[in-house]
N, C-alpha and C. Protein backbone atom coordinates (compact mmCIF):
# COMPACT_ATOMS: atom_id res chain seq x y z
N UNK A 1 46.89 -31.11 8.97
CA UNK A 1 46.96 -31.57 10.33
C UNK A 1 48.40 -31.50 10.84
N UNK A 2 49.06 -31.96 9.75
CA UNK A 2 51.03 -31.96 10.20
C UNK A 2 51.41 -30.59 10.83
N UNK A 3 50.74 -29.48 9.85
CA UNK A 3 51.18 -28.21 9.89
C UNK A 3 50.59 -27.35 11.53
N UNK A 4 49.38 -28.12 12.15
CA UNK A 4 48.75 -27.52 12.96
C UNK A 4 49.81 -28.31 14.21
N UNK A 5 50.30 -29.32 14.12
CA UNK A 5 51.13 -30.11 15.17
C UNK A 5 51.50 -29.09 15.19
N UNK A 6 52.62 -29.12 14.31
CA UNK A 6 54.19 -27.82 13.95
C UNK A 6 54.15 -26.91 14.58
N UNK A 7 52.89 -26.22 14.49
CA UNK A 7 52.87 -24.62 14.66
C UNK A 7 52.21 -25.30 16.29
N UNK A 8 51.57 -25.84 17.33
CA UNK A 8 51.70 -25.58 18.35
C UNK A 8 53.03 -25.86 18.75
N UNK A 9 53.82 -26.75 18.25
CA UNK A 9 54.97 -27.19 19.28
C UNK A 9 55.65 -25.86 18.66
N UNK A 10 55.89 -25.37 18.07
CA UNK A 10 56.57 -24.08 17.74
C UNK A 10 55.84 -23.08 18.61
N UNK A 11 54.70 -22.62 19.01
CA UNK A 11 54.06 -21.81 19.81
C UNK A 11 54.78 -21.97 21.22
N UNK A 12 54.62 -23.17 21.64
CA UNK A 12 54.91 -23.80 22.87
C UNK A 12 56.38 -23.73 23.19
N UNK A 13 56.96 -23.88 22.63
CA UNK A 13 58.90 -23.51 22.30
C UNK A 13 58.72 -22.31 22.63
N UNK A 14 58.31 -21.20 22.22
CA UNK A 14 58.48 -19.65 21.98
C UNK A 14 58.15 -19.42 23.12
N UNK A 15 57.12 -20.30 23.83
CA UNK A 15 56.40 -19.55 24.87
C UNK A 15 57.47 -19.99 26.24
N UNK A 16 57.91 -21.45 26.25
CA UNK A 16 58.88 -22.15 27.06
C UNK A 16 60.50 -20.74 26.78
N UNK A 17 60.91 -20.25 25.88
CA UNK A 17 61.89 -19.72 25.35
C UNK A 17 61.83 -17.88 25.86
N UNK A 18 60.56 -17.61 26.16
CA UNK A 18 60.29 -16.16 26.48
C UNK A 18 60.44 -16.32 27.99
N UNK A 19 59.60 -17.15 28.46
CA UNK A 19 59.93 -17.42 30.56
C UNK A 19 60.96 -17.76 30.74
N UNK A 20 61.71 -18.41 30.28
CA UNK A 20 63.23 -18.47 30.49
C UNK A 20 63.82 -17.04 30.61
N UNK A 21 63.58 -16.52 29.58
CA UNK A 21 63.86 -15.16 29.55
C UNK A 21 63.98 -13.88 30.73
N UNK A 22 63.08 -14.46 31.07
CA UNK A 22 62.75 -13.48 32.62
C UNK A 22 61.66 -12.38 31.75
N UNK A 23 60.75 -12.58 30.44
CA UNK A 23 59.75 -11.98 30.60
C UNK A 23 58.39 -11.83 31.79
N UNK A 24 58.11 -13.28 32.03
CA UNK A 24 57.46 -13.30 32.72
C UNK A 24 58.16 -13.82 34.46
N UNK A 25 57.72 -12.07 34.84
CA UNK A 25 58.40 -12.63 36.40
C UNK A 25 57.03 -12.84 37.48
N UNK A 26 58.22 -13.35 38.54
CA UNK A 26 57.44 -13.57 40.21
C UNK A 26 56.42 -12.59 40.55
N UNK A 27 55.37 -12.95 40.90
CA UNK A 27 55.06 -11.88 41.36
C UNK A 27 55.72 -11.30 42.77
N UNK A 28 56.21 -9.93 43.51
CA UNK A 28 57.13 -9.90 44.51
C UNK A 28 56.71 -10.22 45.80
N UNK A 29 57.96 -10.74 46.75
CA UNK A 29 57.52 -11.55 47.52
C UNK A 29 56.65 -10.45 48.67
N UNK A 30 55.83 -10.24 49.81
CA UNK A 30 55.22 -9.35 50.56
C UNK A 30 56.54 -9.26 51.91
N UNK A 31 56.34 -8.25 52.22
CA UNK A 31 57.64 -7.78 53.57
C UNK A 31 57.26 -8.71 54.28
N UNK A 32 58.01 -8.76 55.15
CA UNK A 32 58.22 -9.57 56.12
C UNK A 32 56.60 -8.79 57.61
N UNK A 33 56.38 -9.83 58.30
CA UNK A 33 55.16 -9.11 59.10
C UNK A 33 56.64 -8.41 60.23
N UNK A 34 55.84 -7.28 60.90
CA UNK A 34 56.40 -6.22 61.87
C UNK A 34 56.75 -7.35 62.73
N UNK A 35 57.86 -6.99 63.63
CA UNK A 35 57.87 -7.59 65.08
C UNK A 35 57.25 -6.50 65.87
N UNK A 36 56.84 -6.93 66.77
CA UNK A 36 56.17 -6.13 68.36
C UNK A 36 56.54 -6.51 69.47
N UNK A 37 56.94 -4.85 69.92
CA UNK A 37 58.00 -5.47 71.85
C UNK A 37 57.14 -4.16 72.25
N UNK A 38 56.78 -4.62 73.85
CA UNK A 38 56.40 -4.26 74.46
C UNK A 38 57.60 -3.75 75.71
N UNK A 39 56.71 -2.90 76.97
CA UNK A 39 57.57 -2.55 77.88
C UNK A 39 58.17 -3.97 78.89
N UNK A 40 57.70 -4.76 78.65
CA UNK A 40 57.96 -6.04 79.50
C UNK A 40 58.76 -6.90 78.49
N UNK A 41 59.33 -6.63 77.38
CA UNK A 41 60.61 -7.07 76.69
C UNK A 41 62.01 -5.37 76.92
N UNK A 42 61.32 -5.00 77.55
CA UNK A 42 62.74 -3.53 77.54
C UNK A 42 63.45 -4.17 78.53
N UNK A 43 65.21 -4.11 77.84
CA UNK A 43 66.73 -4.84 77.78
C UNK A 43 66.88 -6.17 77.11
N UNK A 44 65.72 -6.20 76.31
CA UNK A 44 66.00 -7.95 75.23
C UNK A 44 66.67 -7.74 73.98
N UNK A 45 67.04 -8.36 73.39
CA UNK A 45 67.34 -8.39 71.86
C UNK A 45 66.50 -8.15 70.95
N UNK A 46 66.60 -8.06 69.66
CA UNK A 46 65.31 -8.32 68.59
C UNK A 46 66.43 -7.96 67.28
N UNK A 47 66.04 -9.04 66.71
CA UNK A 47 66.50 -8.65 65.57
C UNK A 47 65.37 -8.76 64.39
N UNK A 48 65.75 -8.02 63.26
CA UNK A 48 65.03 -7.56 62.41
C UNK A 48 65.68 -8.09 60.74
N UNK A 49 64.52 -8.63 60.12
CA UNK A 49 65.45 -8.89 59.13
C UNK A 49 65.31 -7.75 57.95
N UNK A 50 66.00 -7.24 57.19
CA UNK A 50 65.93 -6.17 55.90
C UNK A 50 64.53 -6.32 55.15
N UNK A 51 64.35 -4.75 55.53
CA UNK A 51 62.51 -4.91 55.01
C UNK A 51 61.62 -4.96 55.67
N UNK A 52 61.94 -5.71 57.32
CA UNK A 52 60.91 -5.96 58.29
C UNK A 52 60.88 -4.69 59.36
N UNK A 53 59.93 -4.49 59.75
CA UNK A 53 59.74 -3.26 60.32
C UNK A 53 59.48 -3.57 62.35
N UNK A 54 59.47 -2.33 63.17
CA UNK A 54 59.73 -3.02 64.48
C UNK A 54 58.70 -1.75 64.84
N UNK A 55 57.45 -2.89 66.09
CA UNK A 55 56.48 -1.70 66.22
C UNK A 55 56.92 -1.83 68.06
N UNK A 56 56.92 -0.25 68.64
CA UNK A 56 57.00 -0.71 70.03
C UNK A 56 55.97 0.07 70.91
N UNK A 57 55.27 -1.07 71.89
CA UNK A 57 53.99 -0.54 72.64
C UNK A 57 54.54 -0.60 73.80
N UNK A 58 53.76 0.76 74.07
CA UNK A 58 54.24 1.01 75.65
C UNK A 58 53.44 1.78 76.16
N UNK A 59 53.27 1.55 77.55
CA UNK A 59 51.78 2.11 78.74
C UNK A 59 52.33 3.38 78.57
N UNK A 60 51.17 4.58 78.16
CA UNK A 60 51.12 5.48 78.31
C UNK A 60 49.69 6.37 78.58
N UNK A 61 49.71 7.77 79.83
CA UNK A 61 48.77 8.48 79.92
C UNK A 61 49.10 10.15 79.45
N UNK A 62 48.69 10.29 78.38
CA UNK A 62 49.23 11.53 77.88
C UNK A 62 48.19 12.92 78.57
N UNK A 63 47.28 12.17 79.44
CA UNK A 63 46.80 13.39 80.41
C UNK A 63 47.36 13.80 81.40
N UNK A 64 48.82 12.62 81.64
CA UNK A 64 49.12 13.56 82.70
C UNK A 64 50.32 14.38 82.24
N UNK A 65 50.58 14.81 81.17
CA UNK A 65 51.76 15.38 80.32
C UNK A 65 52.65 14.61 79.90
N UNK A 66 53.31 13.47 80.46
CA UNK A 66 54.16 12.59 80.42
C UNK A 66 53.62 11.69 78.92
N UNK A 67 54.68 11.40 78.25
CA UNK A 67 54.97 10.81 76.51
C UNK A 67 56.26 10.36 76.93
N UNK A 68 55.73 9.11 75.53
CA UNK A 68 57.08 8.56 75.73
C UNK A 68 58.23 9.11 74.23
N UNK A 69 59.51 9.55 74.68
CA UNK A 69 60.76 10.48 73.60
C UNK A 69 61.29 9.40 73.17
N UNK A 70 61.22 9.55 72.05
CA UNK A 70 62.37 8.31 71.37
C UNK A 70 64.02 9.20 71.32
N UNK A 71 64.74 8.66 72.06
CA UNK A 71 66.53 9.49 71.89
C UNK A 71 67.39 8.52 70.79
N UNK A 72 67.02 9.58 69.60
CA UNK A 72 67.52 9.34 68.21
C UNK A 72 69.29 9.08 68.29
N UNK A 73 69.80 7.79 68.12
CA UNK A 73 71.37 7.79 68.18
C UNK A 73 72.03 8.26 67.28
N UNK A 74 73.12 8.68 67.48
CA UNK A 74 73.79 9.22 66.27
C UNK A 74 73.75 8.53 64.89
N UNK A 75 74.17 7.12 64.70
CA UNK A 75 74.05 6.35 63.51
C UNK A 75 73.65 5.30 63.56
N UNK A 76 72.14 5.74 63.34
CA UNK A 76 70.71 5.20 63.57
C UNK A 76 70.69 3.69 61.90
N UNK A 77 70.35 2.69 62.67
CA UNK A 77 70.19 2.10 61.84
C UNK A 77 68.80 1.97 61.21
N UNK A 78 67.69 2.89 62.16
CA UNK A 78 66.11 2.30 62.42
C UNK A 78 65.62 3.85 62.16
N UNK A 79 64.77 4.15 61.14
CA UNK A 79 64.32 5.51 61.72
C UNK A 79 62.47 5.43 61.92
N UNK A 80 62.39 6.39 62.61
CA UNK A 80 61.08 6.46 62.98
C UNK A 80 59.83 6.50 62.05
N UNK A 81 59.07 5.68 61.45
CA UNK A 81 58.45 6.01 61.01
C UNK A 81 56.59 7.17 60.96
N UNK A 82 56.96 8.28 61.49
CA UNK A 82 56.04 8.83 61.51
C UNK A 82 55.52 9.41 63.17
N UNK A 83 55.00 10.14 63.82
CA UNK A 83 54.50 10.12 65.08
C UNK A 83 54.29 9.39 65.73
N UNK A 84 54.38 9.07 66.70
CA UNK A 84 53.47 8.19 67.54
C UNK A 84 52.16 7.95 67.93
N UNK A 85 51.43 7.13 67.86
CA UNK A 85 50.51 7.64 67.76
C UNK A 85 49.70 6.44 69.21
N UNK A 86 48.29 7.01 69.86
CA UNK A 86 47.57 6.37 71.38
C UNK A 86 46.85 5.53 70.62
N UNK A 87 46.52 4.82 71.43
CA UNK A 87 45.40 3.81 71.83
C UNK A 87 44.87 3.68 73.14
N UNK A 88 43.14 3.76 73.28
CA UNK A 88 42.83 4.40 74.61
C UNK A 88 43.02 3.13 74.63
N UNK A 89 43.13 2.61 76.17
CA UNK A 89 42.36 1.37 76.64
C UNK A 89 41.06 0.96 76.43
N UNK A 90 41.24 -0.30 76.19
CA UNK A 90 39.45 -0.60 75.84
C UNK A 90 38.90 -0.91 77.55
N UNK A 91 39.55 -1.41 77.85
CA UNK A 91 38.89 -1.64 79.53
C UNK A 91 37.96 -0.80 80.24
N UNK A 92 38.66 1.06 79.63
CA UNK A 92 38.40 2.03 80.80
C UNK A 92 36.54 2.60 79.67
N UNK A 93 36.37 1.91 78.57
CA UNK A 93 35.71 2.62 77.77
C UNK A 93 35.70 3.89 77.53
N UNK A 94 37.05 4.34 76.98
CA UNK A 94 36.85 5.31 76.22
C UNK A 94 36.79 6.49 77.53
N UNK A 95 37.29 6.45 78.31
CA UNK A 95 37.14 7.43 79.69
C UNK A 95 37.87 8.31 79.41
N UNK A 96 37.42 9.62 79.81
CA UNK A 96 38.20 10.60 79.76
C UNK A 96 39.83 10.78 80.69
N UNK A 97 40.92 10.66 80.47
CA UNK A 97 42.00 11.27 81.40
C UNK A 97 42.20 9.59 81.51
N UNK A 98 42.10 8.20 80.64
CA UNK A 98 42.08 6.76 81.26
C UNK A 98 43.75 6.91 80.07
N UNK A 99 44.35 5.92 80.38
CA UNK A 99 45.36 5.75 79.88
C UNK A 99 45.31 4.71 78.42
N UNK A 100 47.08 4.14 78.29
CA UNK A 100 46.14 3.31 76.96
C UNK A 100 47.91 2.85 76.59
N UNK A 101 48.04 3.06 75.25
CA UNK A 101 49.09 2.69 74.74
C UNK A 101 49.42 3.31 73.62
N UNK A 102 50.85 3.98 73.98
CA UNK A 102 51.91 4.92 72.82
C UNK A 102 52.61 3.98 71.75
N UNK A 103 52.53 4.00 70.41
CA UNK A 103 53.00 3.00 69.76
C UNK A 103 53.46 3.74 68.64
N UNK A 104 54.93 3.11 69.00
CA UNK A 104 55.99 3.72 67.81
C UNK A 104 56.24 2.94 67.00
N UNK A 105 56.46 3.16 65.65
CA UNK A 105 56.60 2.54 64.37
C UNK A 105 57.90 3.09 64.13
N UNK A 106 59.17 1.94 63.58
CA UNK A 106 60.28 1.71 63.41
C UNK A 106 60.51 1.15 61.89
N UNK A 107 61.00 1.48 61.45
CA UNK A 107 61.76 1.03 59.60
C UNK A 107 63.23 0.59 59.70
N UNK A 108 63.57 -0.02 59.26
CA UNK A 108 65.23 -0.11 59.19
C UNK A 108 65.74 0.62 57.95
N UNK A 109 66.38 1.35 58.03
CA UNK A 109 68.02 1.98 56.95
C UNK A 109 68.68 1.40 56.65
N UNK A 110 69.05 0.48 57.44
CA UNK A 110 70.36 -0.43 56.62
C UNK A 110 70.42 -1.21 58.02
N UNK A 111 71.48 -2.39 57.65
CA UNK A 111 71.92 -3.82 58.47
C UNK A 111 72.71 -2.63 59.68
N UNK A 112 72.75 -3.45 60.44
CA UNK A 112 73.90 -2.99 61.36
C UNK A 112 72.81 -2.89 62.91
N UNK A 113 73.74 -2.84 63.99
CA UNK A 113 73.08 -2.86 65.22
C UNK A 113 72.98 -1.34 65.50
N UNK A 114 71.78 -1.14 66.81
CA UNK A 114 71.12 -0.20 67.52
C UNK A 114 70.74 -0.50 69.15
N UNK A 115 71.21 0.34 69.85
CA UNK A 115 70.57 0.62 70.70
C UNK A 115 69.44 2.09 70.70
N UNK A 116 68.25 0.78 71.21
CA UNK A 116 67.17 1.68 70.92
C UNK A 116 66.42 2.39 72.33
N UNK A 117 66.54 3.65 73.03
CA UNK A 117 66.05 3.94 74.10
C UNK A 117 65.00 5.01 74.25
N UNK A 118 63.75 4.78 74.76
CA UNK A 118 62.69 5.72 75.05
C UNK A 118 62.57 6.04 76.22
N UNK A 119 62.55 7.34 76.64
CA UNK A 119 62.52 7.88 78.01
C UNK A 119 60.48 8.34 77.96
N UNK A 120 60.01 7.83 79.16
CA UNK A 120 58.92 8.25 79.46
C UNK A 120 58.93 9.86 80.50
N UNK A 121 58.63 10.89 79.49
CA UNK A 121 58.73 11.83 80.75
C UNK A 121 58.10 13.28 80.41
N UNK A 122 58.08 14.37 80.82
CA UNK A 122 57.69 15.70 80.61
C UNK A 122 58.30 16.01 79.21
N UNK A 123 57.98 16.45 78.38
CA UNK A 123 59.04 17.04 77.38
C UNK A 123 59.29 18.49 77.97
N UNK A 124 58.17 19.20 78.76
CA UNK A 124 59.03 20.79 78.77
C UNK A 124 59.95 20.41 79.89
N UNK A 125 59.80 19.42 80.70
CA UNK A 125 61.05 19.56 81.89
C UNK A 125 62.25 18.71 81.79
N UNK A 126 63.16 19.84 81.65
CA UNK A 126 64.41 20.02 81.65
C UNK A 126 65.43 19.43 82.88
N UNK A 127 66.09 18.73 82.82
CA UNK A 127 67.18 18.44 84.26
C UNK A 127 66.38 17.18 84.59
N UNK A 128 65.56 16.92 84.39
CA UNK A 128 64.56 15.92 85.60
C UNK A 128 64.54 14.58 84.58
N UNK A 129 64.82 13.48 85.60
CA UNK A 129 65.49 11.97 85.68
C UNK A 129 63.86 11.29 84.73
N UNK A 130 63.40 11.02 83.50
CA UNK A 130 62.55 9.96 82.81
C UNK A 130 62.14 9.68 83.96
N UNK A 131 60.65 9.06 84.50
CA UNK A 131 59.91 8.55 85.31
C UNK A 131 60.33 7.18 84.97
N UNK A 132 60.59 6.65 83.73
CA UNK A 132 60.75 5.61 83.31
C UNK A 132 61.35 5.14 82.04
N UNK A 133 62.08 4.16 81.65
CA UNK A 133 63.00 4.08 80.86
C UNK A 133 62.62 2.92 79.59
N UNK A 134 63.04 2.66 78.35
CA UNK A 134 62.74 1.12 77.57
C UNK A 134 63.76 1.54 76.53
N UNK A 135 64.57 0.23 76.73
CA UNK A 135 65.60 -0.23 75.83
C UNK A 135 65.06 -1.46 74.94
N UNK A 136 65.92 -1.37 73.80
CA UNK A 136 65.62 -2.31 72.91
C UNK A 136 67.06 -2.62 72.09
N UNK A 137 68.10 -3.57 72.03
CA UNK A 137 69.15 -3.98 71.05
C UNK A 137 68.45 -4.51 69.87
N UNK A 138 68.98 -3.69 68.99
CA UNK A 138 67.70 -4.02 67.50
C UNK A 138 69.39 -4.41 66.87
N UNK A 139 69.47 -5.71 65.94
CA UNK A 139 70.15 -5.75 65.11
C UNK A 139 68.96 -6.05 63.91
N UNK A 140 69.82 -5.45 62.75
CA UNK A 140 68.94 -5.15 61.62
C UNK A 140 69.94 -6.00 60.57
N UNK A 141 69.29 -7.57 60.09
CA UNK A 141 70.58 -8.11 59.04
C UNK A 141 70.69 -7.57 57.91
């Protein structure tokens, strides 16, 4: 009976003596959820913390040629993750030529601030002023 004490509190030591260890770790913590800005936050702040990602929705009708350009800054703290991609409106059911929403997906690279600007406009036309504009100051900690 002495010997069966022994050997758990000796089990129990080894086992207290291995988690110390850092055998058994955390499981890791999950990213942070996305922030989301819309065209009715374009010229606000947002900051982002490392890891957290920045989604931005904005009214768009890609029947009438007009998309919205993301103008990539020179030393981008945020890069794009992937195309952009629509969402019809649910209102118009699914109507042909009905508008909806362009939604860009954002990652951060590293800490540091951004100005973030999307021009809504033709991509083949050249010289001619965005119909419409969306800024975003992204600091990324």
């Amino acid at each position: 009976m002495r010997q069966r004490v022994l050997a758990t509190g000796a089990l129990t030591l080894v086992v207290v003596i291995v988690a110390a260890c850092g055998l058994f770790k955390p499981a890791p913590k999950p990213p942070p959820e996305p922030v989301t800005v819309s065209a009715a936050q374009s010229g606000t702040s947002v900051a982002l913390a490392s890891g957290q990602d920045l989604v931005v929705r904005l009214p768009s009708n890609p029947t009438t040629g007009y998309r919205w350009i993301y103008v990539e800054p020179k030393d981008a703290v945020l890069r794009v993750d992937g195309p952009s991609t629509f969402e019809a409106a649910r209102s118009t059911g699914g109507a042909v030529g009905a508008g909806g929403t362009e939604i860009w997906k954002l990652a951060p690279l590293k800490p540091g601030q951004q100005q973030l600007r999307f021009e809504y406009r033709r991509p083949w036309e050249q010289g001619v002023a965005p119909a419409q504009i969306a800024t975003y100051s992204v600091t990324v900690q």
